[in-house]
C-alpha atoms as a PDB file:
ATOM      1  CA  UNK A   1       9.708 -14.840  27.898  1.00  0.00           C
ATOM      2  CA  UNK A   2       8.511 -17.785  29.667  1.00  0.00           C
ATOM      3  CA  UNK A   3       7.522 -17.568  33.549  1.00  0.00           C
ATOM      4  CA  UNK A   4       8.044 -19.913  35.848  1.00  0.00           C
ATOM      5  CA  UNK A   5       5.172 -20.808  38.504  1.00  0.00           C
ATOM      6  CA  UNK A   6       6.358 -20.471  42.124  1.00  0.00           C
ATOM      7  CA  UNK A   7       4.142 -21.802  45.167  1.00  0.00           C
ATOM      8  CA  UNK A   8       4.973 -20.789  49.014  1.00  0.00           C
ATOM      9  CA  UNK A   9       6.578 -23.031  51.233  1.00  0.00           C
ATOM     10  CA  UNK A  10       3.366 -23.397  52.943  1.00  0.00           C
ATOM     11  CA  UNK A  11       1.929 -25.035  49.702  1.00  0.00           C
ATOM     12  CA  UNK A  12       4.751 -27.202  49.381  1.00  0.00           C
ATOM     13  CA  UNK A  13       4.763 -27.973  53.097  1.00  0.00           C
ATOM     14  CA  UNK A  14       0.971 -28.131  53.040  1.00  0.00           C
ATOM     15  CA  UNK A  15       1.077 -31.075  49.794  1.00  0.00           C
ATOM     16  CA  UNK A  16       4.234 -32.288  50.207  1.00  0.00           C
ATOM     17  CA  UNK A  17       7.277 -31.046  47.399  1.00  0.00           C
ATOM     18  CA  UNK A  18       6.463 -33.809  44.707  1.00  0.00           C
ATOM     19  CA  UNK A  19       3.075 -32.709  44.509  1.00  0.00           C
ATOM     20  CA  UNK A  20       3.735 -29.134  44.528  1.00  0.00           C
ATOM     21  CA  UNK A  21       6.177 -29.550  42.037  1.00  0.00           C
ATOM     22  CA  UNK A  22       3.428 -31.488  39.736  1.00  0.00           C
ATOM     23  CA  UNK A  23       1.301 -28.325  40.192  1.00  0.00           C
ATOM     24  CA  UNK A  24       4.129 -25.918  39.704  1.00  0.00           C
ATOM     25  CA  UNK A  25       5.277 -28.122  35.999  1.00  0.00           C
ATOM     26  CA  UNK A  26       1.061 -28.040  34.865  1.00  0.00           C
ATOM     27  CA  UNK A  27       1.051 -24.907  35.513  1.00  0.00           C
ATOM     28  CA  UNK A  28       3.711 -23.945  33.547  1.00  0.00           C
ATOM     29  CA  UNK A  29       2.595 -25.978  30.475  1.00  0.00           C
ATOM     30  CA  UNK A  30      -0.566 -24.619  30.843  1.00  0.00           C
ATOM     31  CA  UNK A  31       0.964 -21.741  30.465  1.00  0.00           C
ATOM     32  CA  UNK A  32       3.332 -22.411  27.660  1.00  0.00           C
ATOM     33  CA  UNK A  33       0.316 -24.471  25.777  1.00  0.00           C
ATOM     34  CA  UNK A  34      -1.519 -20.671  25.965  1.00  0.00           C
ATOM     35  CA  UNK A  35       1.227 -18.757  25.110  1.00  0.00           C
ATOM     36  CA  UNK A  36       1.785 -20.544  21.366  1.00  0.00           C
ATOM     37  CA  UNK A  37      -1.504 -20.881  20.913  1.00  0.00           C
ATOM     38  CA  UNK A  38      -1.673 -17.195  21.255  1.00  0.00           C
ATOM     39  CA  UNK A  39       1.347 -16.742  19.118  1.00  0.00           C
ATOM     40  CA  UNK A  40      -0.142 -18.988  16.674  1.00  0.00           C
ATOM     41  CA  UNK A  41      -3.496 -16.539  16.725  1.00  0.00           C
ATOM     42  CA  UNK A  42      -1.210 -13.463  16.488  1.00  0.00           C
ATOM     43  CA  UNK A  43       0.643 -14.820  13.474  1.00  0.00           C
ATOM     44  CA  UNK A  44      -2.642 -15.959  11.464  1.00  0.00           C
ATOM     45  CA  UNK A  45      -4.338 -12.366  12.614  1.00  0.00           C
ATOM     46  CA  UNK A  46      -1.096 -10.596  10.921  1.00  0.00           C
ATOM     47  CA  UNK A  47      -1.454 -12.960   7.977  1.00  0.00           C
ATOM     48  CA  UNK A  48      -5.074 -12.206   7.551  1.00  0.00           C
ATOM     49  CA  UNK A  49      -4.235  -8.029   8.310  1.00  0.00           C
ATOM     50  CA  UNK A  50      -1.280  -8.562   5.963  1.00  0.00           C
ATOM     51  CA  UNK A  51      -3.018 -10.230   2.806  1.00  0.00           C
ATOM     52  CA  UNK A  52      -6.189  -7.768   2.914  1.00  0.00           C
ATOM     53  CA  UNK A  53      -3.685  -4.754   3.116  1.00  0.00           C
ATOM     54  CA  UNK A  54      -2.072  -6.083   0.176  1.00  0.00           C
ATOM     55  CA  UNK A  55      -5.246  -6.508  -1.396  1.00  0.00           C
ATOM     56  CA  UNK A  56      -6.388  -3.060  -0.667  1.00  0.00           C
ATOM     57  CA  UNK A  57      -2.682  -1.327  -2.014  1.00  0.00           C
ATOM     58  CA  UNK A  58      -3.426  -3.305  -5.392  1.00  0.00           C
ATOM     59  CA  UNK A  59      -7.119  -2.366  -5.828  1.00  0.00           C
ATOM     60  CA  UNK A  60      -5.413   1.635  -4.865  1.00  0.00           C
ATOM     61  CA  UNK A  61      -2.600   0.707  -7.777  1.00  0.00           C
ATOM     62  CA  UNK A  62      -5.465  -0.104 -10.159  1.00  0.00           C
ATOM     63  CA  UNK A  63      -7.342   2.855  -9.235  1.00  0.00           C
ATOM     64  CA  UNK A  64      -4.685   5.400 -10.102  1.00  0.00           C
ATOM     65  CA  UNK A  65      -3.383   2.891 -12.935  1.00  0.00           C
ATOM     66  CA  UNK A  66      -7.004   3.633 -14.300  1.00  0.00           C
ATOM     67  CA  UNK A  67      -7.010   7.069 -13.251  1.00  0.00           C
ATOM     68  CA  UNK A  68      -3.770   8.005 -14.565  1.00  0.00           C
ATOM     69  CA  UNK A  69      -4.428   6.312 -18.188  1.00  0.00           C
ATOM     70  CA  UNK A  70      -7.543   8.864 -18.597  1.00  0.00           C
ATOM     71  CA  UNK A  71      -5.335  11.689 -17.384  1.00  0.00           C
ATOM     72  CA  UNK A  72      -2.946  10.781 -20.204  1.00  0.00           C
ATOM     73  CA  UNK A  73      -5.722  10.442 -22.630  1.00  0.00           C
ATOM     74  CA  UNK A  74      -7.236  14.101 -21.710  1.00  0.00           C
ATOM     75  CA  UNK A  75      -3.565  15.702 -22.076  1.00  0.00           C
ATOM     76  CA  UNK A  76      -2.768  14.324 -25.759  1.00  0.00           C
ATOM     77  CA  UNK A  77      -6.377  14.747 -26.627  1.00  0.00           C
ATOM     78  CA  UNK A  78      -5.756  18.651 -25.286  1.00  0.00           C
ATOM     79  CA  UNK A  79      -2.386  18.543 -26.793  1.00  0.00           C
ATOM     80  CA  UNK A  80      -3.648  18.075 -30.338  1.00  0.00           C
ATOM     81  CA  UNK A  81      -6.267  20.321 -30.259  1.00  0.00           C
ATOM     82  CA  UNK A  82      -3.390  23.061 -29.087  1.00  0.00           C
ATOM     83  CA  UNK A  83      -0.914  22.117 -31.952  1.00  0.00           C
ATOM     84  CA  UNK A  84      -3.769  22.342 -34.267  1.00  0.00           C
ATOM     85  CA  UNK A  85      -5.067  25.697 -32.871  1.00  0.00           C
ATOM     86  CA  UNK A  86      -1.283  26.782 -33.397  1.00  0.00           C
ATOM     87  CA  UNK A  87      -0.942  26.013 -36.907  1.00  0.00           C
ATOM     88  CA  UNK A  88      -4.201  27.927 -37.397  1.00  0.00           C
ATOM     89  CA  UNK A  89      -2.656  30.688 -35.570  1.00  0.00           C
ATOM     90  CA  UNK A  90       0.707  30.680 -37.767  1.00  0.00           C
ATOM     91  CA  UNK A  91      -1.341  30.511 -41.566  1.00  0.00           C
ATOM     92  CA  UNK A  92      -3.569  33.517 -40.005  1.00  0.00           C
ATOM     93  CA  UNK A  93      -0.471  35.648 -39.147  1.00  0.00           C
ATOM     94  CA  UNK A  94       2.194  34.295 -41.834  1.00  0.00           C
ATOM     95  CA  UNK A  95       0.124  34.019 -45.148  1.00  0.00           C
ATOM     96  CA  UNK A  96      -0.494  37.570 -44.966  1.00  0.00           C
ATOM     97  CA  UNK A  97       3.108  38.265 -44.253  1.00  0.00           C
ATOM     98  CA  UNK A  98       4.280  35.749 -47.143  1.00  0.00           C
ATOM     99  CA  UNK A  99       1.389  37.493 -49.719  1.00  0.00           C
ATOM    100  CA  UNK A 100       2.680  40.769 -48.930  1.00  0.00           C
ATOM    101  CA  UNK A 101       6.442  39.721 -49.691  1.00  0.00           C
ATOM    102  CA  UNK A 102       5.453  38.063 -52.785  1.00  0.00           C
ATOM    103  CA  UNK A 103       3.716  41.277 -53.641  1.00  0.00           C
ATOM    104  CA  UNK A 104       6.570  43.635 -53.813  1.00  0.00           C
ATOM    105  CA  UNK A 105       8.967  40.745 -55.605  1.00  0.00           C
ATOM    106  CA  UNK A 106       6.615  41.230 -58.352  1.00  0.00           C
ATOM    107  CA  UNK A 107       5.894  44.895 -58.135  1.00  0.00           C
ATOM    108  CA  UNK A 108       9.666  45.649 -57.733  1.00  0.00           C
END
């Protein structure tokens, strides 16, 4: 929102309205000339803020890509070792069971 440079009517009485005017117009591209080139600085600070951020979310992506790959890894590795503890488990409690069947077939 641009703002527009006012003098007093003493200034403009005291140089005269063309000159005044003059001042009032430099002023107000001073003004304008520091207002994009503070827009322009805004913009490339945001770009800057905006590609580092990105930058930081992908490094964080690879981090729990990583992390989440040896998480997997554990569980099946843990996962095997718990179907193989189970078929232990089933011989130790069914063999017996199967032997004893057998047992009285042939005895019967």
């Amino acid at each position: 929102m641009p703002v527009t440079a006012k003098l007093s009517r003493k200034f403009y009485g005291a140089l005269g309205d063309e000159v005044a005017n003059e001042l009032v117009e430099w002023f107000n591209q001073v003004d304008a000339t520091y207002r994009a080139d503070l827009r322009k600085l805004n913009e490339l600070n945001f770009a800057r803020f905006d590609a580092k951020l990105e930058q930081r979310f992908a490094q964080q992506d690879a981090k729990w890509e990583q992390r989440f790959a040896q998480l997997r890894t554990e569980f099946h590795r843990e996962l095997g070792s718990a179907k193989a503890e189970l078929i232990k488990w089933a011989f130790v409690f069914w063999v017996p069971t199967a032997l004893g069947v057998i047992g009285l077939y042939f005895k019967g």
